[in-house]
Protein backbone atom coordinates (compact mmCIF):
# COMPACT_ATOMS: atom_id res chain seq x y z
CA UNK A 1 78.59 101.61 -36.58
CA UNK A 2 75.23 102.62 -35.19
CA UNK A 3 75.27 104.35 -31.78
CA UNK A 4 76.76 107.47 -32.58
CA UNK A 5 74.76 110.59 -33.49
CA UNK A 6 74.94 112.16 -36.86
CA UNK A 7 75.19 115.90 -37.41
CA UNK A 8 73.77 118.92 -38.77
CA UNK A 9 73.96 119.11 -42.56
CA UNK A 10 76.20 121.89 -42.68
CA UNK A 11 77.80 120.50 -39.69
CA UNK A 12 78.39 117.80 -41.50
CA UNK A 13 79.57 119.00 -44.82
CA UNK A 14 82.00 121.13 -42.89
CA UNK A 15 83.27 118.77 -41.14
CA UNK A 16 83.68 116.08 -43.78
CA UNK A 17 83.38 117.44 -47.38
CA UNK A 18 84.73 120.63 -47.41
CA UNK A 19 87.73 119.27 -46.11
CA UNK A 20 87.87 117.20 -49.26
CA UNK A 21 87.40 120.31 -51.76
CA UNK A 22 90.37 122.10 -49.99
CA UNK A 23 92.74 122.00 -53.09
CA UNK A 24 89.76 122.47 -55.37
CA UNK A 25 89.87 126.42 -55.66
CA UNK A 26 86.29 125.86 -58.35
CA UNK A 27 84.19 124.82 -55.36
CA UNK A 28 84.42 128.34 -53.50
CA UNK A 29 84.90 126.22 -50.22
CA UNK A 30 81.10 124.54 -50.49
CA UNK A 31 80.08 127.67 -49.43
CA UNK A 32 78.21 129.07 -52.39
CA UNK A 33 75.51 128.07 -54.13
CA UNK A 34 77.42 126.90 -57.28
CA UNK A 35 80.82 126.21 -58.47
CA UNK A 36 82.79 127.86 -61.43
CA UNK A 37 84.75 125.93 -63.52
CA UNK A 38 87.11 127.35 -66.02
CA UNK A 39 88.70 124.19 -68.75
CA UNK A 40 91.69 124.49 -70.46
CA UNK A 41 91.82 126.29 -73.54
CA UNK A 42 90.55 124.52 -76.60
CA UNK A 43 89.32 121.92 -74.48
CA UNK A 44 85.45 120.36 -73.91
CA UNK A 45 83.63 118.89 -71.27
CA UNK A 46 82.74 115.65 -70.68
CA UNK A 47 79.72 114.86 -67.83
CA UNK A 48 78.15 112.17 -66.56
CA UNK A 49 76.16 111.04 -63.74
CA UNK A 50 75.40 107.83 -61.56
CA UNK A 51 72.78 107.10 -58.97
CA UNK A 52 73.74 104.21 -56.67
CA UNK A 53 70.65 103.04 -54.18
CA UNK A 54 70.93 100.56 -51.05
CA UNK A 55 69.78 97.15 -51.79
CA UNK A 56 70.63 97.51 -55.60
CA UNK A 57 73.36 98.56 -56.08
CA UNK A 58 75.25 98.09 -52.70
CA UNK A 59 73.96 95.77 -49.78
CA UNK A 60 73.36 97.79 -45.73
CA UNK A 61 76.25 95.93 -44.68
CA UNK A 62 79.21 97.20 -47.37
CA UNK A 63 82.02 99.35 -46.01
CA UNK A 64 80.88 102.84 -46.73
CA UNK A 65 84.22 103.36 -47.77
CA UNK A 66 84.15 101.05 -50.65
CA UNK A 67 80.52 102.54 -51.01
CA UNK A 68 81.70 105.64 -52.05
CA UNK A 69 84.69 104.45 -53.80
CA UNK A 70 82.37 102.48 -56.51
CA UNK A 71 80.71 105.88 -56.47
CA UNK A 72 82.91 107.84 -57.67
CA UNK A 73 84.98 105.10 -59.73
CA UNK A 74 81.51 103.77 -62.03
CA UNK A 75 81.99 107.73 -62.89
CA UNK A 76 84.83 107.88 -63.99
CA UNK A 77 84.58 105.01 -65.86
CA UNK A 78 82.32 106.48 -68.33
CA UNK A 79 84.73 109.59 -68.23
CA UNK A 80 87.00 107.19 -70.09
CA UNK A 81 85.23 105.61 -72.43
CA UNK A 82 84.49 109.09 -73.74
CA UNK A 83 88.09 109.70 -73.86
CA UNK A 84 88.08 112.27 -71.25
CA UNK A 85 90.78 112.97 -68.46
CA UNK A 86 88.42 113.29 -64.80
CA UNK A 87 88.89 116.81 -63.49
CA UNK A 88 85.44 117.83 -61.01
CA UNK A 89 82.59 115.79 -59.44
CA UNK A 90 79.44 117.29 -57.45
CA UNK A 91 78.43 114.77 -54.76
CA UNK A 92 74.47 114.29 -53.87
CA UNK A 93 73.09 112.48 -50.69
CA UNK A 94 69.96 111.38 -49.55
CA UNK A 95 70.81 109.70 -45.71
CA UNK A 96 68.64 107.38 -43.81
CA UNK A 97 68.71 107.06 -39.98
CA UNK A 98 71.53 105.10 -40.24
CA UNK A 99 74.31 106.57 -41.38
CA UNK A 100 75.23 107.88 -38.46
CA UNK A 101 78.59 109.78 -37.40
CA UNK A 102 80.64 107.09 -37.84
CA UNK A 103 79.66 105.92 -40.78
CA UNK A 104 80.17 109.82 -42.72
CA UNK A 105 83.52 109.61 -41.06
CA UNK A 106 84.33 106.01 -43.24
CA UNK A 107 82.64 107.76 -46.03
CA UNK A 108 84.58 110.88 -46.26
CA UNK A 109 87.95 109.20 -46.25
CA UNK A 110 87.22 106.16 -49.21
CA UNK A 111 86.19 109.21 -51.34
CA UNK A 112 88.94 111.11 -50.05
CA UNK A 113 91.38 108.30 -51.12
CA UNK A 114 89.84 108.27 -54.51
CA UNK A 115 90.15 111.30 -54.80
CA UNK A 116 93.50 112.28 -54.07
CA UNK A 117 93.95 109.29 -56.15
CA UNK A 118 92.64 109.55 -59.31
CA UNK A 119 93.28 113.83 -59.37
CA UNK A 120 89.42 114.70 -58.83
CA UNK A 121 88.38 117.81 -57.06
CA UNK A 122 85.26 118.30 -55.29
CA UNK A 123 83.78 120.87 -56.10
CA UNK A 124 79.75 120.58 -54.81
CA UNK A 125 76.90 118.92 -53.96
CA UNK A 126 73.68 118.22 -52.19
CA UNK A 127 72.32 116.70 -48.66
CA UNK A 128 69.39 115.41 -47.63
CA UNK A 129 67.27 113.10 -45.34
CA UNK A 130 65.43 110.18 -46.47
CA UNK A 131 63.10 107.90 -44.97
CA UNK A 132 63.33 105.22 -47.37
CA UNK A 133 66.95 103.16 -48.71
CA UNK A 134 70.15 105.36 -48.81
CA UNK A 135 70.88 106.67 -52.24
CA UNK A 136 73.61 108.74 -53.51
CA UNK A 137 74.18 110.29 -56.59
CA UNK A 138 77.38 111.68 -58.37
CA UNK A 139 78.03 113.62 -61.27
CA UNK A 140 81.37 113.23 -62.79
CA UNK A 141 83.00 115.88 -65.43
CA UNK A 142 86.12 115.81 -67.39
CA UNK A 143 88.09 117.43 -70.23
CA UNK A 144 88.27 116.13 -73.60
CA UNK A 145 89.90 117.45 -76.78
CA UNK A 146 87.51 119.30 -79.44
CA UNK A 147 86.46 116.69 -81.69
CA UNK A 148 88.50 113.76 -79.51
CA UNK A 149 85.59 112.59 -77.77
CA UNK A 150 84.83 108.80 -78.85
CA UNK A 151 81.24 107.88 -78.98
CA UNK A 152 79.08 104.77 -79.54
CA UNK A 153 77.72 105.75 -83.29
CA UNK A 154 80.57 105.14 -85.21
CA UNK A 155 81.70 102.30 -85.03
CA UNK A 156 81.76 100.49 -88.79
CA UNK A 157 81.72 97.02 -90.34
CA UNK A 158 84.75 94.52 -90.29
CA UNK A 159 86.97 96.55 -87.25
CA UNK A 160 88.69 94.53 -84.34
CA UNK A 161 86.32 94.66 -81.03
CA UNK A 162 88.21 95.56 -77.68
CA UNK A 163 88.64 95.38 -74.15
CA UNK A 164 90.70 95.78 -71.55
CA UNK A 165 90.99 93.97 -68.11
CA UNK A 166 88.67 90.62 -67.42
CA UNK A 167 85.42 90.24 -67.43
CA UNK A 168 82.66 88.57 -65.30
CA UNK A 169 84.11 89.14 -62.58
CA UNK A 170 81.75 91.35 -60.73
CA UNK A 171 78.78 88.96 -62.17
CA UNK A 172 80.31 85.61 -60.40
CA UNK A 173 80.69 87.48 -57.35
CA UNK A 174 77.03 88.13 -57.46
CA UNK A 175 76.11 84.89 -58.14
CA UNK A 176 78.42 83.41 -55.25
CA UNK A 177 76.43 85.85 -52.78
CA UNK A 178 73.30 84.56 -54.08
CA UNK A 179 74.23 80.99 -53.63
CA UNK A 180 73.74 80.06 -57.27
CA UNK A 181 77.24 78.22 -57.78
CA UNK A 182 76.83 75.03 -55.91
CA UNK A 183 78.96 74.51 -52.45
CA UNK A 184 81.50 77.81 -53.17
CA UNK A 185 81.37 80.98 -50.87
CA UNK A 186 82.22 84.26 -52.09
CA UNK A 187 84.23 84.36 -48.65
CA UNK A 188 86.61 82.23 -50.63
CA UNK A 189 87.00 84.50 -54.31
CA UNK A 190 88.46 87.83 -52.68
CA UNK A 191 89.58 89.14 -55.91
CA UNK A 192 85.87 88.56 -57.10
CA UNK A 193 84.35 90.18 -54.19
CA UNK A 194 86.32 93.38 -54.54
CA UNK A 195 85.82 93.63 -58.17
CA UNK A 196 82.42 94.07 -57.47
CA UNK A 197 82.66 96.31 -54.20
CA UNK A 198 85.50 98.68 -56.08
CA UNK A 199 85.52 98.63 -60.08
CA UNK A 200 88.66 99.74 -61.51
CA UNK A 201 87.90 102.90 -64.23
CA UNK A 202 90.48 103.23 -67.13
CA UNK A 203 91.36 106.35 -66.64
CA UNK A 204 95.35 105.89 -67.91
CA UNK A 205 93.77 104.04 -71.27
CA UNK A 206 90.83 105.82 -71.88
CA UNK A 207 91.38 109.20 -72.66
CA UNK A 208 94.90 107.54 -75.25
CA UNK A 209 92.41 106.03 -77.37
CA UNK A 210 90.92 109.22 -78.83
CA UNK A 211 92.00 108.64 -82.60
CA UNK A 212 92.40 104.99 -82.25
CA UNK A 213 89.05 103.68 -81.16
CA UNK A 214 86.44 104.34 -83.32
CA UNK A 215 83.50 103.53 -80.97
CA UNK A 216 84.14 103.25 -77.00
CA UNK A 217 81.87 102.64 -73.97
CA UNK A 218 82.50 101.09 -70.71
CA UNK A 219 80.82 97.53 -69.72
CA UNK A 220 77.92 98.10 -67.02
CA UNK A 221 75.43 96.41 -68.02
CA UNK A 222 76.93 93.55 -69.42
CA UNK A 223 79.63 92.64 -72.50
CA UNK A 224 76.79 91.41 -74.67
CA UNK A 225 74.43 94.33 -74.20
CA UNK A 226 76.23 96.92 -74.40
CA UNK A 227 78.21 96.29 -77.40
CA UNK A 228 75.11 95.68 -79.05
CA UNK A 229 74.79 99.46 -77.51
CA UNK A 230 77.69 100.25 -80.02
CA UNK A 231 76.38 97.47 -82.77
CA UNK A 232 72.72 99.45 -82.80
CA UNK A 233 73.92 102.77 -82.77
CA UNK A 234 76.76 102.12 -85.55
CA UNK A 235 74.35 100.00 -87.40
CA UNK A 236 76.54 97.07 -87.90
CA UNK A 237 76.44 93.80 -86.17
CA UNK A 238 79.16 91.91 -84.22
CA UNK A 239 80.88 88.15 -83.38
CA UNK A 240 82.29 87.42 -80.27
CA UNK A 241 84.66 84.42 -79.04
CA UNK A 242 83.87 83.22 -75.56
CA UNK A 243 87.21 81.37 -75.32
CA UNK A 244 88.46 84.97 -76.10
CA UNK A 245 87.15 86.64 -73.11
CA UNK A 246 89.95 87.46 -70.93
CA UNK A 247 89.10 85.48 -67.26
CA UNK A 248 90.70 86.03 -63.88
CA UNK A 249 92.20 83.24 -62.07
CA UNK A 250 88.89 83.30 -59.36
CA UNK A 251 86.70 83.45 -62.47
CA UNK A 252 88.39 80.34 -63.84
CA UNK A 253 88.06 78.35 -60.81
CA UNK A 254 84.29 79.08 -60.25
CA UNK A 255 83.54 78.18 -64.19
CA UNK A 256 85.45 75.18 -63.61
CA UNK A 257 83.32 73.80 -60.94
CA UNK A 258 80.22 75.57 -62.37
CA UNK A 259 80.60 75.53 -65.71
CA UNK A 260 76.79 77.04 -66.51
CA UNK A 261 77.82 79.85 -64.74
CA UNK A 262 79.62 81.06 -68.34
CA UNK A 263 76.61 82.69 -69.75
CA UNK A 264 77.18 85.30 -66.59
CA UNK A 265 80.45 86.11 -67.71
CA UNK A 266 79.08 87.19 -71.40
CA UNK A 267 75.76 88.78 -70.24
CA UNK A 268 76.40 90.08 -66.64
CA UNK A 269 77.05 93.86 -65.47
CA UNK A 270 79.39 95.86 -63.74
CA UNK A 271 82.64 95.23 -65.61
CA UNK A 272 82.87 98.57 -65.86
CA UNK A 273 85.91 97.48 -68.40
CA UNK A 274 86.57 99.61 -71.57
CA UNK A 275 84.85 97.91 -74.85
CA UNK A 276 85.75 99.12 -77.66
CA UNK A 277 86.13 99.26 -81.66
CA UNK A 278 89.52 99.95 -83.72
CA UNK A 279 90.50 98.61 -87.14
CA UNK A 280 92.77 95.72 -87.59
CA UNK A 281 95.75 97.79 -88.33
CA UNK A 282 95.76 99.43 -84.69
CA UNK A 283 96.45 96.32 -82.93
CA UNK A 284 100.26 97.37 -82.28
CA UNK A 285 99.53 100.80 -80.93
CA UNK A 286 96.61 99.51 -79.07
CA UNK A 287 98.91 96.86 -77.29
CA UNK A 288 101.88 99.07 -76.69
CA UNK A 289 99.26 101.36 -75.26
CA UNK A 290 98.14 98.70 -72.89
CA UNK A 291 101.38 97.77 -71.91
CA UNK A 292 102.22 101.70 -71.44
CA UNK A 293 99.14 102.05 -69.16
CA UNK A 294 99.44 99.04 -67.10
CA UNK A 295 95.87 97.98 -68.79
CA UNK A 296 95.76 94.60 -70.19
CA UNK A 297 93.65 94.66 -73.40
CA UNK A 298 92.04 91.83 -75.28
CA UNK A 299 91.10 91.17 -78.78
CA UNK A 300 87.92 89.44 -78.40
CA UNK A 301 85.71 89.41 -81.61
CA UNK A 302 84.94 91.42 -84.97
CA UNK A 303 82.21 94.24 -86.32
CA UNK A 304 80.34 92.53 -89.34
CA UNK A 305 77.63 93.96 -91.87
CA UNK A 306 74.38 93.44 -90.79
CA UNK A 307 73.07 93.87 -86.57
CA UNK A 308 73.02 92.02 -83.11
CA UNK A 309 75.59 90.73 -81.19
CA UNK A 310 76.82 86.45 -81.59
CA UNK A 311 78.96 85.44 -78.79
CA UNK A 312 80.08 81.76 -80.18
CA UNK A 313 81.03 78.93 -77.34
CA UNK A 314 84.07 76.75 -78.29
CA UNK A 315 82.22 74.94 -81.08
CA UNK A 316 81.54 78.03 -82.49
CA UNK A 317 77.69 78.02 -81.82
CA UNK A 318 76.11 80.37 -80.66
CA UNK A 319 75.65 80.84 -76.83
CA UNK A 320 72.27 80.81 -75.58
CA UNK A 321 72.55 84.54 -73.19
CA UNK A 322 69.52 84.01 -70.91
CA UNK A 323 69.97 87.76 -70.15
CA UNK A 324 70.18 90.71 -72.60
CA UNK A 325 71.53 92.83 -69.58
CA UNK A 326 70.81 94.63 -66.68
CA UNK A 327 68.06 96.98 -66.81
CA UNK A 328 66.34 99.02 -63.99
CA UNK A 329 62.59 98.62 -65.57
């Protein structure tokens, strides 16, 4: 994409991002120096905000579409596992030499898709030039019900844990692009490889399980870290089947041929899946909800007095997790 020249800042933000806050009446056009938001009545907000940096979180040679699809999706997929329903978002770039015309253009119309997709306006933002790795920053906000907000704290002792979709996927991928399972290519695991390009936020499920779910986050970091997230901040402590973890066909096939790769699937990030508590009672509602949404949800382990997280293999040991999750520092 290189070769063609890259435009003023306001140039460029009238050319690519207004355009995108057209049916957003908040953002005054991205042409003042703030927006105004006004919620529904007897409704909260919900924000949130995610930095994504070349080389870390994204490679140079990623579509910037999908780029700025994972963006805005990691977002919303905290959005959710607050129980709120995505509304506004306020984009922030820092662009190297590099991201040329071109490469705005493929920008502009993954988030665009998203966008339009998911019902998100925006509604502002920020651009500058950097002479270090591209990073880009959004901040995501959403409406919630007074009091229906479900956090990490309250979790409590002997309640069914959650979540929905399958997990590990994103992790394999990363491990098939860093040639640590044997002869396989990630070339050959598509489904893997865009599970880690473009997570998929529950934004049908998320905001249904205000009421039901008594302790929610969403799975970046990895399953076992962050519901010991939930396990530290309820104060309670939690067991985990591994042969309950709900697998993708691609994930399958990898652990079949690399069968050490299955600590990845309990301790690597970027599920961004909904993990969650509920008691035992709400297992109907929570599967007709599932069903309802198009979200498939799993039953994969149990709160318990006491604290830390067990994920037991087959046996029922438990699973030595070289990692606790991902962590920046």
């Amino acid at each position: 994409m290189a070769g063609t020249r890259r435009p003023g800042e306001f140039e460029a933000i009238a050319r690519w991002l207004a355009p995108l806050a057209r049916h957003a009446p908040e953002s005054l056009g991205l042409l003042d120096d703030a927006a105004v938001l006004s919620p529904a009545p007897g409704r909260g907000l919900a924000l949130t905000v995610d930095t994504m940096v070349e080389g870390i979180h994204f490679v140079a040679d990623d579509p910037p579409g999908d780029i700025a699809r994972k963006l805005l999706r990691v977002n919303l997929s905290d959005l959710a596992a607050m129980a709120a329903e995505p509304r506004w978002c306020l984009l922030a770039m820092s662009l190297g030499e590099s991201q040329d015309e071109s490469w705005l253009e493929a920008f502009a119309e993954g988030l665009g898709a998203d966008l339009e997709s998911f019902g998100v306006a925006l509604i502002g933002g920020d651009t500058t030039a950097t002479p270090g790795p591209l990073t880009l920053s959004l901040t995501a906000l959403g409406e919630v019900g007074k009091g229906g907000a479900v956090l990490r704290s309250t979790a409590a002792a002997e309640q069914d844990v959650w979540v929905t979709g399958t997990l590990g996927d994103a992790a394999l991928a990363l491990a098939l692009m860093q040639g640590r399972a044997g002869g396989l290519t990630l070339g050959d695991f598509p489904c893997l490889q865009g599970r880690y390009r473009v997570p998929q936020p529950r934004t049908a499920l998320g905001p249904r399980l205000a009421g039901i779910a008594t302790a929610m986050l969403d799975i970046s970091d990895g399953l076992a870290a962050d519901l010991g997230h939930i396990c530290a901040a309820s104060r309670v402590g939690a067991d985990v089947a591994f042969e309950a973890l709900p697998l993708s066909d691609e994930a399958r096939r990898v652990l079949d041929a690399c069968p050490e790769l299955a600590a990845s699937v309990a301790a690597g990030g970027d599920d961004y899946e909904l993990l969650f508590t509920a008691a035992p009672g709400e297992a109907a509602r929570i599967e007709a909800l599932g069903a309802e949404t198009g979200v498939p949800v799993a039953r994969i382990g149990a709160t318990r007095a006491g604290e830390g997280v067990v994920v037991r293999d087959p046996s029922g040991s438990p699973m030595a997790l070289e990692s606790s999750g991902w962590r920046h520092f």
